[in-house]
Protein backbone atom coordinates (compact mmCIF):
# COMPACT_ATOMS: atom_id res chain seq x y z
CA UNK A 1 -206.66 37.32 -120.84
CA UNK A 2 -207.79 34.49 -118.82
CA UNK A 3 -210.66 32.90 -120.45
CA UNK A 4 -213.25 32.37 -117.73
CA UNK A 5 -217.50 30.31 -117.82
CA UNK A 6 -219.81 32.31 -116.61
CA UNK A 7 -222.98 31.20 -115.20
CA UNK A 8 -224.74 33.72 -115.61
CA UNK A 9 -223.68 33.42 -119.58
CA UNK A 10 -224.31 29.95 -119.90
CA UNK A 11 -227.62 30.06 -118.40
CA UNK A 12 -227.06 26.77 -115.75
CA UNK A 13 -224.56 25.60 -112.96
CA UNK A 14 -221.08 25.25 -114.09
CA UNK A 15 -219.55 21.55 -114.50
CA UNK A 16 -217.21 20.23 -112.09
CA UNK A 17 -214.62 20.32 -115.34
CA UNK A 18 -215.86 24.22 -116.47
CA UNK A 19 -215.12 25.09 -112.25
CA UNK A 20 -211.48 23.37 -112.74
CA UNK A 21 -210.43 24.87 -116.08
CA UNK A 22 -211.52 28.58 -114.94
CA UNK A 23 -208.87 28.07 -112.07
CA UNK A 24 -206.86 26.77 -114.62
CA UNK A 25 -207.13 29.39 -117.17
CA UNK A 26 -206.77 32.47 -113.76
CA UNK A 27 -203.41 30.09 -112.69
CA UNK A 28 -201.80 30.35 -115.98
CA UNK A 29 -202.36 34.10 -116.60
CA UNK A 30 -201.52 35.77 -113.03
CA UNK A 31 -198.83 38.01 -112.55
CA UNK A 32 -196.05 36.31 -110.72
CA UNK A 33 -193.14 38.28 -108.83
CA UNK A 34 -190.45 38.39 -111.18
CA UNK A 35 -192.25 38.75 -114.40
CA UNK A 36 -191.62 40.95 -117.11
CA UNK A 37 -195.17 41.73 -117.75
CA UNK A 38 -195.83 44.08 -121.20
CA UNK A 39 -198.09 46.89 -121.41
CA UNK A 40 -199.58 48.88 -124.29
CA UNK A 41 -200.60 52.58 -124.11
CA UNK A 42 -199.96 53.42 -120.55
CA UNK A 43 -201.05 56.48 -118.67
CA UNK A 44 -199.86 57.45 -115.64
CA UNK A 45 -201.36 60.05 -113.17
CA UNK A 46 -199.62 61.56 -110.25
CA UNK A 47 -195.00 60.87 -110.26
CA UNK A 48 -193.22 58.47 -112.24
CA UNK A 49 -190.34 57.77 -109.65
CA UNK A 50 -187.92 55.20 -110.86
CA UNK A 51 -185.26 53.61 -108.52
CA UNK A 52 -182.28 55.93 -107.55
CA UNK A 53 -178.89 55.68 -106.41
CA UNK A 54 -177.68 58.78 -104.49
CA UNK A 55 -173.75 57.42 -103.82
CA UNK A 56 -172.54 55.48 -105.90
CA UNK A 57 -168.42 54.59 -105.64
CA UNK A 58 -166.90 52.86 -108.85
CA UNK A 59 -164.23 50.74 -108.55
CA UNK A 60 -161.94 48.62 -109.56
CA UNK A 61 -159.68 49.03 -113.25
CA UNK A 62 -161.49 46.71 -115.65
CA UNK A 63 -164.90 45.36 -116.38
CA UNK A 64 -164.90 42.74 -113.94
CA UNK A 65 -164.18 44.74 -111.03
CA UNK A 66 -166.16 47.66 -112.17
CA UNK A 67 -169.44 48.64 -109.41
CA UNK A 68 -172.65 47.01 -111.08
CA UNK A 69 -175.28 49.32 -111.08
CA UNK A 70 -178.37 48.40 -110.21
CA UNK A 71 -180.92 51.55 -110.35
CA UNK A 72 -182.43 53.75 -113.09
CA UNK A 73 -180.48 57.15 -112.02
CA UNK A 74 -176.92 56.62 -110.44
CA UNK A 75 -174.63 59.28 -109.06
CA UNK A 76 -171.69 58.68 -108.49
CA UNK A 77 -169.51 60.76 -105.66
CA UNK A 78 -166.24 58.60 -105.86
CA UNK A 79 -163.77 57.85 -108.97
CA UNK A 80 -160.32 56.55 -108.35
CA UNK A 81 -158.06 56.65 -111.41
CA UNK A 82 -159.30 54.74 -113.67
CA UNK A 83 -162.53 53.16 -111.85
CA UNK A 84 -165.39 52.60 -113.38
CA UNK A 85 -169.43 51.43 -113.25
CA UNK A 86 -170.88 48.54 -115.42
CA UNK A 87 -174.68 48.80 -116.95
CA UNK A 88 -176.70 45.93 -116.53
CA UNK A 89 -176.78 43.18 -119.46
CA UNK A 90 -178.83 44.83 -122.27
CA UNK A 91 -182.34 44.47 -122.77
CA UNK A 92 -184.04 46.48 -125.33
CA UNK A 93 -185.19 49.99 -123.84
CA UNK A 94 -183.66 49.46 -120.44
CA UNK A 95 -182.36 52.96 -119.69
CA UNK A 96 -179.84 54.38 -117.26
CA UNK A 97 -178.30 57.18 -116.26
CA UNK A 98 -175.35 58.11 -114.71
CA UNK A 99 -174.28 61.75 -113.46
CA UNK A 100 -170.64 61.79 -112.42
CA UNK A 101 -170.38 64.49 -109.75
CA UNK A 102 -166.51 64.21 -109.27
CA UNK A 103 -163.47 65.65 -110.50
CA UNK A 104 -161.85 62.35 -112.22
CA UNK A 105 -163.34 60.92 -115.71
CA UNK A 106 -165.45 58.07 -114.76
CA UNK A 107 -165.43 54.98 -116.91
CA UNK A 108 -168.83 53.06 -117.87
CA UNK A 109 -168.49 49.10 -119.00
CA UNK A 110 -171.00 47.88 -121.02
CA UNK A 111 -172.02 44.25 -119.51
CA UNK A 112 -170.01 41.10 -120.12
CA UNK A 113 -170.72 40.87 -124.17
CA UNK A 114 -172.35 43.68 -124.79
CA UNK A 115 -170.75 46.97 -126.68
CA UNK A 116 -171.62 50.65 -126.38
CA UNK A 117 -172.07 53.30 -129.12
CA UNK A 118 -171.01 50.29 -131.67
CA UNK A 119 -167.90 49.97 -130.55
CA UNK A 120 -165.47 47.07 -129.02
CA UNK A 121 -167.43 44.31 -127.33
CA UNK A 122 -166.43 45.03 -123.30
CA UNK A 123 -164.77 48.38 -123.86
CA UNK A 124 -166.13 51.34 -121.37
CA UNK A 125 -166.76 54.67 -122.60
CA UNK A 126 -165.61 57.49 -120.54
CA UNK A 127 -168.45 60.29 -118.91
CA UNK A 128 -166.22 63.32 -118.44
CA UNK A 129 -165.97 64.92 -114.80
CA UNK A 130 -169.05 66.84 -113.85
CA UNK A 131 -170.77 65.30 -116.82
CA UNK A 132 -173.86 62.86 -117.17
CA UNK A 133 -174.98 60.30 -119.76
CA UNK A 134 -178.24 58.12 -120.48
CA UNK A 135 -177.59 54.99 -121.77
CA UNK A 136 -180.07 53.08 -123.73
CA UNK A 137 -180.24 49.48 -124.61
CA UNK A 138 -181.20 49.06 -128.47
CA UNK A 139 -181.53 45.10 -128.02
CA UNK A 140 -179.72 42.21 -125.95
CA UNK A 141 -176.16 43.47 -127.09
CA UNK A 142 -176.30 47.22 -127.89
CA UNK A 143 -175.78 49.97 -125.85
CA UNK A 144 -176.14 53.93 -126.85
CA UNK A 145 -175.35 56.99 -125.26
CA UNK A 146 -177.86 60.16 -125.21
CA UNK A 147 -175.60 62.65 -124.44
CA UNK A 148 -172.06 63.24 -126.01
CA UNK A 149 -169.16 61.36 -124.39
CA UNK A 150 -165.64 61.68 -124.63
CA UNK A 151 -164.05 58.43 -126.50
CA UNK A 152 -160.84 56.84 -126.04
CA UNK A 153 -159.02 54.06 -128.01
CA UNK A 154 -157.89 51.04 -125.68
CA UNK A 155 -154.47 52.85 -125.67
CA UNK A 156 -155.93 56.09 -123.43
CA UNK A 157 -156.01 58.46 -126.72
CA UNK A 158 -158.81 60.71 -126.73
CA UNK A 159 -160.61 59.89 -130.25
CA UNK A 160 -163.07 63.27 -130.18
């Protein structure tokens, strides 16, 4: 909280210096575009609507050609053999979900560095056809699923 000189609390006009360091003091606490700002107890009347993808295709075979997504719910219409989506670099409690509405097993990346469920560093996990998972970021590295997934080994076995 910027702190701000009152006249009316000090009792007599403001110095030139007390006029400068209240612009100061607003400059350095405004909200910028871009800014990650941090609340505490937040209520919220009315809908919570967070960003959502209605068609989402994956692609390519690997991480790095995987479809980025980019919004809080994601469903995705189109899976090629063996395409996949790739979560956003972790940040702890960044949470997304993705509903795969097709027929093929869709596979979800973690970000460049980051893991999922503990396992291999870069190594998707698989959301079964007609299935859905929430992923939620535990810290800067660590992904975890809400919702049971079906796990493979890098060879293609099915480990549950």
């Amino acid at each position: 909280m910027a702190t701000i000189t009152l006249r009316s609390e000090k009792g007599s006009p403001l110095t030139n210096t007390e006029v400068d360091n209240n612009f100061n003091n607003l400059n350095t606490d405004k909200y910028q575009s871009g800014d990650n700002p941090t609340f505490g107890n937040l209520t919220l009347t009315g809908d919570l609507k967070p960003s959502i993808s209605a068609t989402v295709s994956a692609a390519g075979t690997n991480q790095s050609g995987a479809t980025e997504l980019s919004d809080v719910y994601n469903i995705v219409t189109t899976v090629g053999s063996g395409a996949g989506v790739k979560l956003p670099t972790a940040a702890a409690s960044l949470t997304y979900t993705v509903v795969n509405t097709t027929a093929t097993n869709l596979l979800v990346y973690p970000n460049v560095s980051d893991k999922i469920n503990g396992g291999t560093v870069n190594v998707a996990v698989t959301v079964a056809a007609g299935s859905s998972a929430t992923f939620v970021a535990k810290d800067a590295t660590d992904w975890y699923s809400l919702t049971p997934l079906l796990v493979f080994d890098s060879t293609g076995t099915r480990l549950n």
